[in-house]
N, C-alpha and C. Protein backbone atom coordinates (compact mmCIF):
# COMPACT_ATOMS: atom_id res chain seq x y z
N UNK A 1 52.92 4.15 28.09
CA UNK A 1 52.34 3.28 27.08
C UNK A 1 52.97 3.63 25.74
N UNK A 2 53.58 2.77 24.96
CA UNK A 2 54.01 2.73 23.43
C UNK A 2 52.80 2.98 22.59
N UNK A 3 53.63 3.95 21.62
CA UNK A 3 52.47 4.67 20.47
C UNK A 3 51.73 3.64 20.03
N UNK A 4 53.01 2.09 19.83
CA UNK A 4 51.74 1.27 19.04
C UNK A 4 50.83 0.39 19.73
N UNK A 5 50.96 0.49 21.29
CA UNK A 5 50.04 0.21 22.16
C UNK A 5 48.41 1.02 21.93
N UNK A 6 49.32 2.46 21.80
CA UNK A 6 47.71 3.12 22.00
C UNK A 6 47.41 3.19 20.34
N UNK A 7 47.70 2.39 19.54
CA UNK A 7 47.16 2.45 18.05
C UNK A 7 45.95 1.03 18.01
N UNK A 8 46.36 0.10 18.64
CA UNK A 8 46.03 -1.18 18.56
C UNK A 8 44.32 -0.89 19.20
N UNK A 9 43.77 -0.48 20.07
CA UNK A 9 42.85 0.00 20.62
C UNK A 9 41.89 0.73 20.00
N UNK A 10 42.48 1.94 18.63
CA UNK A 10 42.12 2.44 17.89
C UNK A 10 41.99 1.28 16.57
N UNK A 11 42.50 1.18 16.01
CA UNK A 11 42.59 -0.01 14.75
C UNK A 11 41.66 -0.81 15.12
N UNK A 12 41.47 -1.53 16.27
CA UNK A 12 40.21 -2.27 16.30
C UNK A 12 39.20 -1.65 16.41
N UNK A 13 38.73 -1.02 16.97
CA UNK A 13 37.55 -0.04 16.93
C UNK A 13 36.83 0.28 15.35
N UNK A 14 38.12 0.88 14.88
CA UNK A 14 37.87 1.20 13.56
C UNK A 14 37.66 0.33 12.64
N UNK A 15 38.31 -1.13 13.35
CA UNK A 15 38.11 -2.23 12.53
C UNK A 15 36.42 -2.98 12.37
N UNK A 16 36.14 -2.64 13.91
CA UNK A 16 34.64 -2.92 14.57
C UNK A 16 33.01 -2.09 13.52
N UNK A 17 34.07 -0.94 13.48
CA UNK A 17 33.09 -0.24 13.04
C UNK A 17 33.28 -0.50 11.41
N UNK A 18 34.71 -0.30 10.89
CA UNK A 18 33.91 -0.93 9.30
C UNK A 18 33.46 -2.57 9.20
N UNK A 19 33.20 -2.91 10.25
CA UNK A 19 32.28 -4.24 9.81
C UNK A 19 31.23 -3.69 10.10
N UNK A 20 30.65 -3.31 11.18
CA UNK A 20 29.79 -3.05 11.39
C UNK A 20 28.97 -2.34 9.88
N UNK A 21 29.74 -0.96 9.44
CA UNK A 21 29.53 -0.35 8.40
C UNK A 21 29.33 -1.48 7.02
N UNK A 22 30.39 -2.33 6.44
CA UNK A 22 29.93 -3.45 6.16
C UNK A 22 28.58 -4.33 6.15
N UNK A 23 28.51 -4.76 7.38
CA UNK A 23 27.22 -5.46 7.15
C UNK A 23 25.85 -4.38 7.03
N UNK A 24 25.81 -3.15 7.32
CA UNK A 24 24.82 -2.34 7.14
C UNK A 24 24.58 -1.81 5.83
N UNK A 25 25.60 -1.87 5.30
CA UNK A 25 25.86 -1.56 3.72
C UNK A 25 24.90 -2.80 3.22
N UNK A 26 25.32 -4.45 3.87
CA UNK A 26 24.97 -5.76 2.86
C UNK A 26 23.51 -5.64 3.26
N UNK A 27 23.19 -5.81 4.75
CA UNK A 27 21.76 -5.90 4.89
C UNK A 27 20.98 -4.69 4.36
N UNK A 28 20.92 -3.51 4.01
CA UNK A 28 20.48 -2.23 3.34
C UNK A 28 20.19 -2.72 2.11
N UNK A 29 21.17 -3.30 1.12
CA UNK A 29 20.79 -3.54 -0.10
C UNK A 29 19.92 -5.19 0.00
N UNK A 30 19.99 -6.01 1.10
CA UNK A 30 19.45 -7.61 0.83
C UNK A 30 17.46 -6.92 1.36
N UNK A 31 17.35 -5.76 2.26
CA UNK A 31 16.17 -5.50 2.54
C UNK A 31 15.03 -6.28 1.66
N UNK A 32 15.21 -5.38 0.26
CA UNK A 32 13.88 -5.42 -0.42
C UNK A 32 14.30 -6.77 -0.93
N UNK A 33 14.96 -7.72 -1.29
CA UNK A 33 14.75 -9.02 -1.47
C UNK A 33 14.24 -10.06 -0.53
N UNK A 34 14.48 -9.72 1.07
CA UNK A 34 14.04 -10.41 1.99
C UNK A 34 12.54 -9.83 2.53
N UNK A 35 12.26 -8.83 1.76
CA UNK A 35 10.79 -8.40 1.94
C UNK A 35 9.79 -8.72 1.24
N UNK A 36 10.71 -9.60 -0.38
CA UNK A 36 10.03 -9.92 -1.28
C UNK A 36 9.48 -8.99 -2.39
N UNK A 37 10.26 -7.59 -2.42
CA UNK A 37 9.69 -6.68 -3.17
C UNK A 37 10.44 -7.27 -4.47
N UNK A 38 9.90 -6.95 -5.35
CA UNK A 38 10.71 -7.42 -6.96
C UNK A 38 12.25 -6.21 -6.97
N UNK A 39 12.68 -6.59 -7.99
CA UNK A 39 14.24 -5.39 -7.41
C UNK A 39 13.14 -4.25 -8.26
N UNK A 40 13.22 -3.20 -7.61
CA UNK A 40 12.66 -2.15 -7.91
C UNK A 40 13.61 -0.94 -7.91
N UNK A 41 14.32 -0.04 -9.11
CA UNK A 41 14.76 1.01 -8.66
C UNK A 41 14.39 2.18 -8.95
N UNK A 42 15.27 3.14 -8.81
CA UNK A 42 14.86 4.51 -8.48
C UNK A 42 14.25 4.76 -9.78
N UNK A 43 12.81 5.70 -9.58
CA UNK A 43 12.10 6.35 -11.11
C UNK A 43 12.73 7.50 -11.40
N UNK A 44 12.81 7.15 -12.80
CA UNK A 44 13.57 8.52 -13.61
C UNK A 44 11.73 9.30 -13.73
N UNK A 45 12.44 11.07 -14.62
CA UNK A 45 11.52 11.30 -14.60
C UNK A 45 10.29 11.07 -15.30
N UNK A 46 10.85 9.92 -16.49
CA UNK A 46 9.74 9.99 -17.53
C UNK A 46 9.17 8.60 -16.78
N UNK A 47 9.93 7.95 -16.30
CA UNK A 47 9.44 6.90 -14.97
C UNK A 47 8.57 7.11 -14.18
N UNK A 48 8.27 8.16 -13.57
CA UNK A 48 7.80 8.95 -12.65
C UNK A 48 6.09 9.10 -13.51
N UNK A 49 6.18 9.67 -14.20
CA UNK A 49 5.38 10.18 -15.40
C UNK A 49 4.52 9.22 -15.89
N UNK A 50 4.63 8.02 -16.18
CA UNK A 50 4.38 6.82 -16.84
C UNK A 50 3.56 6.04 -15.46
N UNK A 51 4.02 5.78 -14.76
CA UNK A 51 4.12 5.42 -13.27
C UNK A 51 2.47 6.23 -12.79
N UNK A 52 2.71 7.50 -12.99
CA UNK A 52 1.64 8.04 -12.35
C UNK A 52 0.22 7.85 -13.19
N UNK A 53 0.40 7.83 -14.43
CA UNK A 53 -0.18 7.47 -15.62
C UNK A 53 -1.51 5.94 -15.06
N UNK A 54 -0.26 5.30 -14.85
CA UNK A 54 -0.86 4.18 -14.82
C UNK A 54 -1.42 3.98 -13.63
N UNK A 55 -0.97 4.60 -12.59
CA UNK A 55 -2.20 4.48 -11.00
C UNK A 55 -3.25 5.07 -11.40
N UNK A 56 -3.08 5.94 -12.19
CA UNK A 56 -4.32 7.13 -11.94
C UNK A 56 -5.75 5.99 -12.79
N UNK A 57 -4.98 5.65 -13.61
CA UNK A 57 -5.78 4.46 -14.90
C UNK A 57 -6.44 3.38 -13.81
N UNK A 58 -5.36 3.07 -13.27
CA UNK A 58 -5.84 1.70 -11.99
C UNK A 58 -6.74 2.33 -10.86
N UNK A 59 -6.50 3.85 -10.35
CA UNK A 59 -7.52 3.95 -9.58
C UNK A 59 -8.90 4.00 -10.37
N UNK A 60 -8.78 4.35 -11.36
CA UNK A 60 -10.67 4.64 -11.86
C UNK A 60 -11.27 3.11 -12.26
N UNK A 61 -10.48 2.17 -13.11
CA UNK A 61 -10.66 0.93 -12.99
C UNK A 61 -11.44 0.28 -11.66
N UNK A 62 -9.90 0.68 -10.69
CA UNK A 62 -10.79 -0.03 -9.12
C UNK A 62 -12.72 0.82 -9.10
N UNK A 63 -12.57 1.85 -9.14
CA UNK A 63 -13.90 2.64 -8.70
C UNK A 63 -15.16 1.99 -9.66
N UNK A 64 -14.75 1.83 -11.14
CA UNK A 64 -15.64 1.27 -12.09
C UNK A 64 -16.10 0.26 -11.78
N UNK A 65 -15.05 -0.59 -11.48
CA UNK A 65 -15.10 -2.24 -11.06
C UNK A 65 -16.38 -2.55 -9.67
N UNK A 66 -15.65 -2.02 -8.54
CA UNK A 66 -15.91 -1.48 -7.69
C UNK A 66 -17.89 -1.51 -7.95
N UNK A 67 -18.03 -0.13 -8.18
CA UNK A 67 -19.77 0.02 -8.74
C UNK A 67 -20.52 -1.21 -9.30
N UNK A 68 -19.57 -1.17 -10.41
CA UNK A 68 -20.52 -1.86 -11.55
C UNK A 68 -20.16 -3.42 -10.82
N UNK A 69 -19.51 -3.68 -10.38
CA UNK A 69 -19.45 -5.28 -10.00
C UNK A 69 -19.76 -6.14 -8.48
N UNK A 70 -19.78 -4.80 -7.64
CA UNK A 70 -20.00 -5.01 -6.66
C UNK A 70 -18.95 -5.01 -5.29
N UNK A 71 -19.11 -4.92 -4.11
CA UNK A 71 -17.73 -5.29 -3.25
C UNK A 71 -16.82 -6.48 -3.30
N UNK A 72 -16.98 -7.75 -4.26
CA UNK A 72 -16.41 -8.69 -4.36
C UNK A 72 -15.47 -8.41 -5.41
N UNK A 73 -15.47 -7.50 -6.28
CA UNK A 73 -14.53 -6.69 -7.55
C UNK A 73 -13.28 -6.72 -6.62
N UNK A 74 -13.76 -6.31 -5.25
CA UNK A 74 -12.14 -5.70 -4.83
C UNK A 74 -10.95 -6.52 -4.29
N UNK A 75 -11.71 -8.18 -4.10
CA UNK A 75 -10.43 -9.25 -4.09
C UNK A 75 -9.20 -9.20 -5.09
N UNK A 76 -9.72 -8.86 -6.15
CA UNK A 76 -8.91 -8.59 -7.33
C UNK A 76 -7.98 -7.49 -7.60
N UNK A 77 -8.29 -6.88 -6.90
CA UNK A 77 -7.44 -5.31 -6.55
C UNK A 77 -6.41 -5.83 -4.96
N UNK A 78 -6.63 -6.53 -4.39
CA UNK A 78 -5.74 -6.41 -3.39
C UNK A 78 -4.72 -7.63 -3.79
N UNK A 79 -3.71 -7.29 -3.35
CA UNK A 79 -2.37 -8.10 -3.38
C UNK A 79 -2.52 -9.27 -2.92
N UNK A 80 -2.41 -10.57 -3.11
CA UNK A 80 -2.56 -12.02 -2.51
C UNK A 80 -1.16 -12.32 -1.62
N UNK A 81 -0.49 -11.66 -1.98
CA UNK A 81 1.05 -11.93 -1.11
C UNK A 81 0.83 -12.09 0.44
N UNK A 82 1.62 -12.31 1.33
CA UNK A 82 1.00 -12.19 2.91
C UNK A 82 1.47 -10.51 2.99
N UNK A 83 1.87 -10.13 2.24
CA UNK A 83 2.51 -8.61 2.51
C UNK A 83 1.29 -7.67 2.96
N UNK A 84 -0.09 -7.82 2.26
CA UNK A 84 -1.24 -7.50 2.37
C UNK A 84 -2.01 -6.92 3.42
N UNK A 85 -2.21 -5.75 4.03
CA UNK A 85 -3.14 -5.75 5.19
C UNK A 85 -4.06 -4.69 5.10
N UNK A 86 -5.09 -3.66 5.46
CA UNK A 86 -5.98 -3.09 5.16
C UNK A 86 -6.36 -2.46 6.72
N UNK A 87 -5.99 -1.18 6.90
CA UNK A 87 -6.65 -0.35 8.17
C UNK A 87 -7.87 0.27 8.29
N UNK A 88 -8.40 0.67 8.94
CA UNK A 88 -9.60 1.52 8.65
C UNK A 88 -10.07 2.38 9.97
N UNK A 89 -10.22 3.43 10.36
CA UNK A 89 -9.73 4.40 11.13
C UNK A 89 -8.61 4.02 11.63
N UNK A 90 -8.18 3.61 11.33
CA UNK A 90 -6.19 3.54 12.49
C UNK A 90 -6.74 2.28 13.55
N UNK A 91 -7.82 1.33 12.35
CA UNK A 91 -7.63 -0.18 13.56
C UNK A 91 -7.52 -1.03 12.20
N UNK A 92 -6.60 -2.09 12.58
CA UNK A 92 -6.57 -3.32 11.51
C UNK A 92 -7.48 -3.60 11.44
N UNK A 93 -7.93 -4.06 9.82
CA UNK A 93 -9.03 -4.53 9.69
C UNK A 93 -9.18 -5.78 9.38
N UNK A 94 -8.04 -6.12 7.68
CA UNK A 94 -7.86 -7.25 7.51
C UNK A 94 -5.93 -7.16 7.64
N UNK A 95 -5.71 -7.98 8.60
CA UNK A 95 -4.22 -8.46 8.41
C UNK A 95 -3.67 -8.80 7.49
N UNK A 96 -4.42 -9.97 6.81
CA UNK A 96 -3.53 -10.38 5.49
C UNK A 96 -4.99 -10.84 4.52
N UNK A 97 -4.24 -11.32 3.20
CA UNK A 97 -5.00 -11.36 2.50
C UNK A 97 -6.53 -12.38 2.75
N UNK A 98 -6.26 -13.44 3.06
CA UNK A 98 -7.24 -14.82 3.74
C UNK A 98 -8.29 -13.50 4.38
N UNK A 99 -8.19 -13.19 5.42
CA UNK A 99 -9.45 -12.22 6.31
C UNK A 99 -9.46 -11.05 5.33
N UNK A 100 -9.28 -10.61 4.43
CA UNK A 100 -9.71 -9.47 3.20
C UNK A 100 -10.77 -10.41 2.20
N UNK A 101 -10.20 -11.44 1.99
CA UNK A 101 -11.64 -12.25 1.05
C UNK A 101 -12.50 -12.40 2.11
N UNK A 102 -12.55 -13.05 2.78
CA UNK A 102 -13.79 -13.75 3.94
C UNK A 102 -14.31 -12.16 4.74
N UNK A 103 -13.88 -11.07 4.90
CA UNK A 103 -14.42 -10.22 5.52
C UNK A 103 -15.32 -8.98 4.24
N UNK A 104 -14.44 -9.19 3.25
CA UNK A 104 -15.19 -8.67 1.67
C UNK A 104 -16.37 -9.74 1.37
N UNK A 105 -16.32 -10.77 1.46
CA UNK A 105 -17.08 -11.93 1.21
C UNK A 105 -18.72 -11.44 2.60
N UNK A 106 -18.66 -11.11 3.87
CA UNK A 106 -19.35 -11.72 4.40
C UNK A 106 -19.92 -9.89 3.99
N UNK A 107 -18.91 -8.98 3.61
CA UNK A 107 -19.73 -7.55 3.59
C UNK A 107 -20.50 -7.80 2.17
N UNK A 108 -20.21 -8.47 1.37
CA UNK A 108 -21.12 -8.32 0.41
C UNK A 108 -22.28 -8.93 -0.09
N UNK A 109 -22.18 -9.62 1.30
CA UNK A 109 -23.67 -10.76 1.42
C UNK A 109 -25.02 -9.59 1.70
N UNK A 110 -24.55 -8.59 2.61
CA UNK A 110 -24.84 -7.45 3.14
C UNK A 110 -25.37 -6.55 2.07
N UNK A 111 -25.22 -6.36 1.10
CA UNK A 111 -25.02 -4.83 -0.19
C UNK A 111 -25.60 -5.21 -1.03
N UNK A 112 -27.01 -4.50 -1.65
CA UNK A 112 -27.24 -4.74 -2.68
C UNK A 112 -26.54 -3.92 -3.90
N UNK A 113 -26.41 -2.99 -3.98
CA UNK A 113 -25.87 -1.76 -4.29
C UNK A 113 -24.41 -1.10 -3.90
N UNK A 114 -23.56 -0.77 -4.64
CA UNK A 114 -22.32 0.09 -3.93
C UNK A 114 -21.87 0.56 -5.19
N UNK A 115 -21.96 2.15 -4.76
CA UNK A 115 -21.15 3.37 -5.71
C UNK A 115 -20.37 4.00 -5.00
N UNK A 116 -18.88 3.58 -5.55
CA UNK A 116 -17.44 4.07 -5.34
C UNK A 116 -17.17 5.24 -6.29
N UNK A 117 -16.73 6.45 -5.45
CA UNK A 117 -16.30 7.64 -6.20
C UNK A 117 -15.16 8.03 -5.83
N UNK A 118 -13.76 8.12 -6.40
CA UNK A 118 -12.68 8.91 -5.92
C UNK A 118 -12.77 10.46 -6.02
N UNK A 119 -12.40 11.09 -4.90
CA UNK A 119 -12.22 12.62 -5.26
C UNK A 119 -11.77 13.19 -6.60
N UNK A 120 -11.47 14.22 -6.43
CA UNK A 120 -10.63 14.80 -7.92
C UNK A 120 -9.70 15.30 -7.27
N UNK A 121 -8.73 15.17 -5.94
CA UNK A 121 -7.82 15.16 -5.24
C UNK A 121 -6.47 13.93 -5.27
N UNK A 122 -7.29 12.96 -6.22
CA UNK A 122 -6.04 12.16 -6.39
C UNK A 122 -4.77 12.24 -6.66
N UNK A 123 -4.02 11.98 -5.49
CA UNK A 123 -2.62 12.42 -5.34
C UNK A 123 -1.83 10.46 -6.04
N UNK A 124 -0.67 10.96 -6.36
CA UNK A 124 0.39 9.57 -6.98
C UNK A 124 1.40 10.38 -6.59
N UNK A 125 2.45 9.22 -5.77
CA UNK A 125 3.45 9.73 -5.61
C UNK A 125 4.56 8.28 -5.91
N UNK A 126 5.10 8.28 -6.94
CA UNK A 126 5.53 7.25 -7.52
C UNK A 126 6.80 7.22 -7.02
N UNK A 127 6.95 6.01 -6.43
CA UNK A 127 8.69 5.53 -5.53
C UNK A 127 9.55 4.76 -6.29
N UNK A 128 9.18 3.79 -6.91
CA UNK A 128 10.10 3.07 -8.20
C UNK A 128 8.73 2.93 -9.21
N UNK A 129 9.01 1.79 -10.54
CA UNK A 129 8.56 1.95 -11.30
C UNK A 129 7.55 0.93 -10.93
N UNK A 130 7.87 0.01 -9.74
CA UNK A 130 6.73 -0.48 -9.09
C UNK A 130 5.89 -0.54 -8.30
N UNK A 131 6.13 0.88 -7.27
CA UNK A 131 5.74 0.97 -6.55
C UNK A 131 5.27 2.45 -6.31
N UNK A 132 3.69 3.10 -6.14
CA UNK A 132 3.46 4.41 -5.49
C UNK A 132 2.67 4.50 -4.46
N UNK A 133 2.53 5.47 -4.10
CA UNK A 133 1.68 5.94 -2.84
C UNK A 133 0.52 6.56 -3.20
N UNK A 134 -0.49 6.20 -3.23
CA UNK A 134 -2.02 6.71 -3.62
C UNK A 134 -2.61 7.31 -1.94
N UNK A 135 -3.07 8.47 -2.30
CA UNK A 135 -3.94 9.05 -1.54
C UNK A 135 -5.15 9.89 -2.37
N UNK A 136 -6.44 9.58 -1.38
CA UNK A 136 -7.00 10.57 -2.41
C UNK A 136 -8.54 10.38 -1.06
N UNK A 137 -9.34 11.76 -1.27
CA UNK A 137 -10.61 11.77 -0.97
C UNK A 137 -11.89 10.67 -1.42
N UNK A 138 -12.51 9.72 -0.78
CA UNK A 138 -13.50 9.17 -1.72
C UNK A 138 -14.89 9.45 -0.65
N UNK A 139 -16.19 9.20 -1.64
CA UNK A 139 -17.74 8.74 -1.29
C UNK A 139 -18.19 7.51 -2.06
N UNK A 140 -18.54 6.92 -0.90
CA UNK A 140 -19.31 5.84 -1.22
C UNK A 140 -20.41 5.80 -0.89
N UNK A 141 -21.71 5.27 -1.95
CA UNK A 141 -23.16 4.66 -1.42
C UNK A 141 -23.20 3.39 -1.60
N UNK A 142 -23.82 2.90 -0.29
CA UNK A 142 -24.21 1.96 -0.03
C UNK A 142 -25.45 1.66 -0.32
N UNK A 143 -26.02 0.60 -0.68
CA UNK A 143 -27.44 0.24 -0.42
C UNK A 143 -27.62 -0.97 -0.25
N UNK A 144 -28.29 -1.44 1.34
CA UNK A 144 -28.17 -3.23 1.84
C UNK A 144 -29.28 -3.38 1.11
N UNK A 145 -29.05 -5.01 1.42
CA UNK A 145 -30.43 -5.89 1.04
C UNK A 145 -31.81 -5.84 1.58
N UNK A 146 -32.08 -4.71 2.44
CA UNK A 146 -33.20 -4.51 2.64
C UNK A 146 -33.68 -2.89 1.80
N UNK A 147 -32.60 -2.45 1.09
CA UNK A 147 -33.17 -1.41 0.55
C UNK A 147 -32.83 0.25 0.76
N UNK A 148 -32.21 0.13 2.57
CA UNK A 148 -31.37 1.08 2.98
C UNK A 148 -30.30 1.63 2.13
N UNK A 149 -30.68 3.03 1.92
CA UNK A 149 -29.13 3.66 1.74
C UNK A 149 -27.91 4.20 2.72
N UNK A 150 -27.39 4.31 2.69
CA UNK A 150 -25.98 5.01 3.64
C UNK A 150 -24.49 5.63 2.63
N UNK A 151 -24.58 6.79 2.53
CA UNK A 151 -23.25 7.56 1.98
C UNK A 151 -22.59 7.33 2.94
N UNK A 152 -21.30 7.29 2.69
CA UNK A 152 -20.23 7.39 3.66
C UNK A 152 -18.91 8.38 2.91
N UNK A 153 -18.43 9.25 3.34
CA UNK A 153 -16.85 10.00 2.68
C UNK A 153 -15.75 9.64 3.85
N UNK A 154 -14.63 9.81 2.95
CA UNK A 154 -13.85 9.72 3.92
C UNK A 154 -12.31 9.94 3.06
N UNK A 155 -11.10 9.49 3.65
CA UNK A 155 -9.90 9.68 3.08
C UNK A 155 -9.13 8.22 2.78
N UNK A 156 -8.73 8.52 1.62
CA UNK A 156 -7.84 6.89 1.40
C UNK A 156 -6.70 6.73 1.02
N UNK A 157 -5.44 6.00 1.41
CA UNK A 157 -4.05 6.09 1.31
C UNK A 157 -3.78 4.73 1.00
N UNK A 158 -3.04 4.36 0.15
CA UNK A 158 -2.52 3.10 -0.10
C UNK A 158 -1.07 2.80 -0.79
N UNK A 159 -0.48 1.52 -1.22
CA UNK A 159 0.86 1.54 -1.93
C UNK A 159 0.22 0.31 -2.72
N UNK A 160 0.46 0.93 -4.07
CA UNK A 160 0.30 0.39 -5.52
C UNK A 160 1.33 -0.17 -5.60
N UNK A 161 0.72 -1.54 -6.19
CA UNK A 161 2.65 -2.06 -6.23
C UNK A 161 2.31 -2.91 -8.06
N UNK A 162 3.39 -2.77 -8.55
CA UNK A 162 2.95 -3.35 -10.36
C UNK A 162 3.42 -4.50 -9.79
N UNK A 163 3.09 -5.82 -10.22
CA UNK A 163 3.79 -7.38 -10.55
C UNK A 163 2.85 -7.76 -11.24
N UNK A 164 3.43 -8.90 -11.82
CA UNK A 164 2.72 -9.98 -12.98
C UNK A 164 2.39 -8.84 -13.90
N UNK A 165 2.39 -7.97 -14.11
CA UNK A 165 1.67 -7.22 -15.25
C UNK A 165 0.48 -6.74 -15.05
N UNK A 166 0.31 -6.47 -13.83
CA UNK A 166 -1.06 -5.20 -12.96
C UNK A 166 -0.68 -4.77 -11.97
N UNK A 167 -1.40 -3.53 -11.84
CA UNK A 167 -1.25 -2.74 -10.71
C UNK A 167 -2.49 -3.59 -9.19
N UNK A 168 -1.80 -3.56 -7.99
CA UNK A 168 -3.28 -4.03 -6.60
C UNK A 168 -2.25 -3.22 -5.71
N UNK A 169 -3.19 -3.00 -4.67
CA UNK A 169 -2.69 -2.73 -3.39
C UNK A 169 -2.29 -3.70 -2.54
N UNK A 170 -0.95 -3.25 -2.32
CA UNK A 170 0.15 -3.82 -1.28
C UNK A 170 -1.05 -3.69 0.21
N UNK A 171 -1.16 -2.46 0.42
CA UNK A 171 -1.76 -1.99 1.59
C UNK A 171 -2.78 -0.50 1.33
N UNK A 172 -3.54 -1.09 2.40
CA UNK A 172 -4.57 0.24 2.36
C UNK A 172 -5.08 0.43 3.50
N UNK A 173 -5.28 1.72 3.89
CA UNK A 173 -5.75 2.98 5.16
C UNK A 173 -7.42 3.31 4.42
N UNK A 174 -8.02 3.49 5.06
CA UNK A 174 -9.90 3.98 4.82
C UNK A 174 -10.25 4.88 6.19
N UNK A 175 -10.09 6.15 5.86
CA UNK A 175 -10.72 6.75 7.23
C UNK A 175 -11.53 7.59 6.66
N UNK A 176 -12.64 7.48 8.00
CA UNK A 176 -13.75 8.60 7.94
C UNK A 176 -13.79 9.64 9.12
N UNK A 177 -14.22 10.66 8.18
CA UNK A 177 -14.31 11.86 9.71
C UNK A 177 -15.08 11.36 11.09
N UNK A 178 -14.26 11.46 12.05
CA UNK A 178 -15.40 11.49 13.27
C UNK A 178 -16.18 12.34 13.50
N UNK A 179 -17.65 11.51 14.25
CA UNK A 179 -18.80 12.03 13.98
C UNK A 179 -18.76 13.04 15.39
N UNK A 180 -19.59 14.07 14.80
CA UNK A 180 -19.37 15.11 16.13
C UNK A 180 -20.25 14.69 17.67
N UNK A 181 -20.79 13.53 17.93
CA UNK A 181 -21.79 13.74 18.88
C UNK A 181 -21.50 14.09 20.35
């Protein structure tokens, strides 16, 4: 076999693979536009800083809101995008935004009363200047319309995302310890 026989075999390959490399390069950067994220880039550190600033501001907001206004406060805190979904022990709760109003809606027909407390564990872990990762310990009391109370604690994780000029959750996790019985 001629050298430039056995080159031709190689050259395409290599040719295969920088397309390949190519389009992984184009689709890598088209991601967050076809996900619909705003172009978001990397936080500097005073980015970072500012960023955390302002979740920490938006989580006590949500908790204030939250109390003083009732469980219907929190339509306003979640993202309207379809990007939207909400877990709670590790089962979907609301998929998208539509079943987060109507399932907030039918819990707060339910509640006379609700006090939201975040831990003093609140963690921010800020990814661009629009986007962080909230985790943090919370307790909540409940009290239905017949007068019942119920505390509940548990752990909460979410992604803060800024647009229009506020901070809501993209997505949110709610777990509680399992009960020992």
């Amino acid at each position: 076999m001629s050298s430039s026989a056995r080159i031709l075999p190689v050259l395409f390959l290599s040719g295969k693979l920088l397309i390949r490399s190519l389009l992984v390069v184009m689709l890598s950067a088209c991601v967050p536009c076809a996900a619909g994220a705003s172009h978001s880039h990397s936080v500097t550190p005073d980015g970072a800083s500012s960023v955390d600033q302002a979740v920490r501001a938006f989580m006590q907001t949500v908790s204030h809101s939250v109390t003083q206004d009732g469980p219907m406060a929190w339509i306003k805190y979640f993202d309207a995008s379809p990007a939207f979904f909400m877990a709670v022990n590790g089962q979907m709760a609301f998929p998208n935004p539509a079943a987060a109003k109507e399932g907030t809606r039918t819990f707060a027909q339910t509640i006379r009363h609700i006090e939201l407390k975040w831990g003093d564990d609140l963690r921010v872990d800020p990814l661009t200047n629009e986007f962080a990762v909230v985790a943090v310990s919370w307790r909540e009391i409940q009290v239905d319309t017949a007068g019942h109370s119920v505390t509940e604690t548990g752990y909460f994780t979410g992604l803060a995302e800024y647009r229009e000029g506020q901070w809501k959750f993209r997505d949110a996790h709610w777990s509680s310890p399992i009960s020992s019985q």
